[in-house]
Protein backbone atom coordinates (compact mmCIF):
# COMPACT_ATOMS: atom_id res chain seq x y z
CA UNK A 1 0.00 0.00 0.00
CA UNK A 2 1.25 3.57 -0.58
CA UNK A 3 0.97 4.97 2.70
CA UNK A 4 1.72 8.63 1.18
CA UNK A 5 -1.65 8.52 -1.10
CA UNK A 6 -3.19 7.38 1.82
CA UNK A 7 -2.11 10.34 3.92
CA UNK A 8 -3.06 12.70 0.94
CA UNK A 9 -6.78 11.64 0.38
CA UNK A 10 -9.17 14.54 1.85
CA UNK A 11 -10.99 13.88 4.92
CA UNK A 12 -14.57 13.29 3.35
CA UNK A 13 -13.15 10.51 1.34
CA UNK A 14 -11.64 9.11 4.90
CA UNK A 15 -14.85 9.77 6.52
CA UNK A 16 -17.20 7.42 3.94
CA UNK A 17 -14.47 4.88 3.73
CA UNK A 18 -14.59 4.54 7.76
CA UNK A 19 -18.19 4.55 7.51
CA UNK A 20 -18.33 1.74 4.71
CA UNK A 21 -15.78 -0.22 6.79
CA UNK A 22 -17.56 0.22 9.74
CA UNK A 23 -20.42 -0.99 8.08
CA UNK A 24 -18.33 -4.22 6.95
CA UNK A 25 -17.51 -5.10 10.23
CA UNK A 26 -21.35 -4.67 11.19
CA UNK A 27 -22.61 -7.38 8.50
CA UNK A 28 -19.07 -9.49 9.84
CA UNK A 29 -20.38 -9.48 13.08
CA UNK A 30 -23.46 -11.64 11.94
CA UNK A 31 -20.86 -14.40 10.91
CA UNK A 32 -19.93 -16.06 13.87
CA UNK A 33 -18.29 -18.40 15.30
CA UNK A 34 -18.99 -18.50 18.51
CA UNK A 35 -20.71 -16.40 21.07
CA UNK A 36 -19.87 -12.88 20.00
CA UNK A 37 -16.22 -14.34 18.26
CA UNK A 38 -17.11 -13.39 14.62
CA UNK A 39 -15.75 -11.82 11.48
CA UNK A 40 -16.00 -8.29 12.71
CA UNK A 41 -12.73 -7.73 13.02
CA UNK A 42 -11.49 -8.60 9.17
CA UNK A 43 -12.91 -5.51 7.67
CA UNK A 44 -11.26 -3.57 10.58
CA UNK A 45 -7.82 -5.14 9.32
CA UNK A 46 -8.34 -3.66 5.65
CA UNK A 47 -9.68 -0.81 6.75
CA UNK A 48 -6.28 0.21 8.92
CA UNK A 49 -3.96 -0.69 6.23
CA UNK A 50 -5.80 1.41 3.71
CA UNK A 51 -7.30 3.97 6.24
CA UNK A 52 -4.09 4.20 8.44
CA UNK A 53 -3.66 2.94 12.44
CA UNK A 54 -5.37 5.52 13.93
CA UNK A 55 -8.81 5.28 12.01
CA UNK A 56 -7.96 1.67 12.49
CA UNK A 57 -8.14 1.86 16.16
CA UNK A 58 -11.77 3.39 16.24
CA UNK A 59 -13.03 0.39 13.36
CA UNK A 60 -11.73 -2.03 16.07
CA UNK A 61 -13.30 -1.15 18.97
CA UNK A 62 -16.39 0.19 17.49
CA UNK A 63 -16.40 -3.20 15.50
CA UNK A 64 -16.31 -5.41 18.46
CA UNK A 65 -18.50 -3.72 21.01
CA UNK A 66 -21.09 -4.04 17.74
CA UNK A 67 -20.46 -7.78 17.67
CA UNK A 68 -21.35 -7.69 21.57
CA UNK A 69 -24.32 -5.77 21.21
CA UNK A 70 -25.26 -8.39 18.74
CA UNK A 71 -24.64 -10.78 20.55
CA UNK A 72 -26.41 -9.88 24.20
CA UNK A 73 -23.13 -9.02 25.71
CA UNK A 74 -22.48 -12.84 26.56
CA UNK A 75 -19.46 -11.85 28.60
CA UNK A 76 -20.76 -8.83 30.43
CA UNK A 77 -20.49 -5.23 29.26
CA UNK A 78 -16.81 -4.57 31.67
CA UNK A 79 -15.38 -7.57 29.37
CA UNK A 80 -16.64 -6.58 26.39
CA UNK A 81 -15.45 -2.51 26.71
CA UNK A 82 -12.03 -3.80 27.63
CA UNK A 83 -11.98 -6.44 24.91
CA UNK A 84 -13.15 -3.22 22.15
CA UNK A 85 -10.20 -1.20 23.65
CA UNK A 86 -8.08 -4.31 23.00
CA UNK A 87 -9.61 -4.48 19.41
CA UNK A 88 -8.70 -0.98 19.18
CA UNK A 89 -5.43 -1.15 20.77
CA UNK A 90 -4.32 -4.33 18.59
CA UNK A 91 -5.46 -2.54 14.98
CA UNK A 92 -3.49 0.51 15.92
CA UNK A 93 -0.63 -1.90 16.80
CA UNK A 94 -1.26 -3.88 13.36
CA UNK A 95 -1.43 -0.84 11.24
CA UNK A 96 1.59 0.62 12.69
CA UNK A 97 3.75 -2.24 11.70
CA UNK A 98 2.60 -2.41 8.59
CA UNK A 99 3.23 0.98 7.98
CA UNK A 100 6.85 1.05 9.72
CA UNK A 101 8.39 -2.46 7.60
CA UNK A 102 6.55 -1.47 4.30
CA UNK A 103 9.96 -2.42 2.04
CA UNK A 104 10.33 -6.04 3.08
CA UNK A 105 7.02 -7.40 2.01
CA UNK A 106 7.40 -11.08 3.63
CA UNK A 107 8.79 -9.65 7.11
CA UNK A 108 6.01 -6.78 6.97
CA UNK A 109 3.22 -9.73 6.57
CA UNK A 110 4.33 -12.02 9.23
CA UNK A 111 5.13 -9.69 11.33
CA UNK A 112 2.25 -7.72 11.36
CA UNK A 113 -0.13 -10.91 11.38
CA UNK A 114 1.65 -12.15 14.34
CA UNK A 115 1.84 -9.45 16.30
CA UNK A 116 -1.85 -8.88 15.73
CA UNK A 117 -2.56 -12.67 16.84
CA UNK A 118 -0.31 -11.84 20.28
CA UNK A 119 -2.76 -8.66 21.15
CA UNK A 120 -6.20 -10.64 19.81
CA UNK A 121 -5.59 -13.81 22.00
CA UNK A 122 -2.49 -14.06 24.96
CA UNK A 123 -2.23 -10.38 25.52
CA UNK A 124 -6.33 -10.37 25.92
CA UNK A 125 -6.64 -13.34 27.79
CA UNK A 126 -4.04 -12.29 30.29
CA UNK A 127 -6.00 -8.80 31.06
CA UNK A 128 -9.53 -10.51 30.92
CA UNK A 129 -8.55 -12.95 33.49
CA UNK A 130 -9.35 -10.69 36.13
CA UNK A 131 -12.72 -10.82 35.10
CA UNK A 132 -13.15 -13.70 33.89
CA UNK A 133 -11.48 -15.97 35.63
CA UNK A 134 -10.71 -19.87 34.44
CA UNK A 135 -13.23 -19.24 31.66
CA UNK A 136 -10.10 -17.62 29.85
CA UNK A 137 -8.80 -20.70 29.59
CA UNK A 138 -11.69 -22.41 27.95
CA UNK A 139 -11.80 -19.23 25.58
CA UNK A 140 -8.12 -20.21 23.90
CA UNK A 141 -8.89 -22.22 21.18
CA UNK A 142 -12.13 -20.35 19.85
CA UNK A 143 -10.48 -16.86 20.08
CA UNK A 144 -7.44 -18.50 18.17
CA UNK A 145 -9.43 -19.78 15.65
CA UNK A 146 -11.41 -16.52 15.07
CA UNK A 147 -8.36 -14.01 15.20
CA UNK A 148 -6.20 -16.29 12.52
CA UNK A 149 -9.22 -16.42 10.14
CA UNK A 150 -10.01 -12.79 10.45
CA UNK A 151 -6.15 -12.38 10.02
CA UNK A 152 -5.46 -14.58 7.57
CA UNK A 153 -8.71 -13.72 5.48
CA UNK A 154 -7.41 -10.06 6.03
CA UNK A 155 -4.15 -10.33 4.23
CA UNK A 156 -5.43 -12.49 1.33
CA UNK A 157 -7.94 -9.70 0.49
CA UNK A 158 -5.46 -7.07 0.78
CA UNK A 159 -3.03 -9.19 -1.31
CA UNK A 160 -5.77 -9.23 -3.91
CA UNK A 161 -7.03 -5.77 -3.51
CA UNK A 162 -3.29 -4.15 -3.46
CA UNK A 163 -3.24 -2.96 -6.90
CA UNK A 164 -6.79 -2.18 -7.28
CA UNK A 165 -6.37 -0.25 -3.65
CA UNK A 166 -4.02 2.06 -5.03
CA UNK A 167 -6.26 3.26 -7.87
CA UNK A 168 -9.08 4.54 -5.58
CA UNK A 169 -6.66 6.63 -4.55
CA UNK A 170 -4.78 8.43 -7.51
């Protein structure tokens, strides 16, 4: 992605992309796979590498707490307003590394993708255990699964959608 396009398109053309990404991770949020672990979060990944890490942040955390609405809150609201900042916190992180390694394109990936796995499930996990308890350790394997598909789904549109991406923007 050229970050410097990115940085150059006006604010109303920021503003409806947001909005159309938000709205992405709205109709994500009705895939899930379990409780309120869906595919929110995927159009919040190529929405920060197009839209930048900040704009990323808000898609992330607005994205998940609408998965939890949508879901009843099944964890309580504290869990799920700590897991949005987390969301938030780990599509900033995930946009900023991708911006910062954009020359080598195989250690920009990975590294991204993992670091974005560390914040989705350990990092989360660790801080929800005060709230949650032993249940964190029952919610492992399904957050796994459901941040490495949103991930992984993530980077194989945006591997498709690189050259076409950089059109919208000239």
């Amino acid at each position: 992605m050229n970050y410097k396009r990115t940085l150059a398109m006006n604010s109303t053309k920021k503003l409806a992309l947001a909005g159309m990404f938000l709205a992405l991770c709205v109709v994500g949020s009705m895939v899930k796979i379990m409780g309120s672990i869906a595919l929110d979060s995927l159009p919040a990944f190529v929405g920060t590498v197009i839209l930048g890490p900040e704009i990323g942040f808000f898609l992330g955390a607005l994205g998940h707490l609408i998965t939890a609405i949508l879901s009843g809150f099944p964890l309580t609201l504290p869990v799920h307003l700590v897991t949005g900042l987390l969301m938030g916190f780990c599509m900033f992180c995930y946009g900023y590394a991708r911006k910062k390694i954009p020359k080598r394109y195989f250690l920009n990936r990975w590294s991204s993708m993992l670091l974005a796995y560390l914040i989705n499930v350990p990092l989360s996990l660790f801080l929800l255990y005060p709230l949650l308890g032993q249940v964190t350790y029952f919610l492992f394997l399904p957050l796994s699964i459901g941040a490495v598909v949103n991930i992984v789904l993530a980077e194989i549109l945006l591997t498709l959608l690189e050259k076409s991406v950089t059109k919208i923007f000239e």
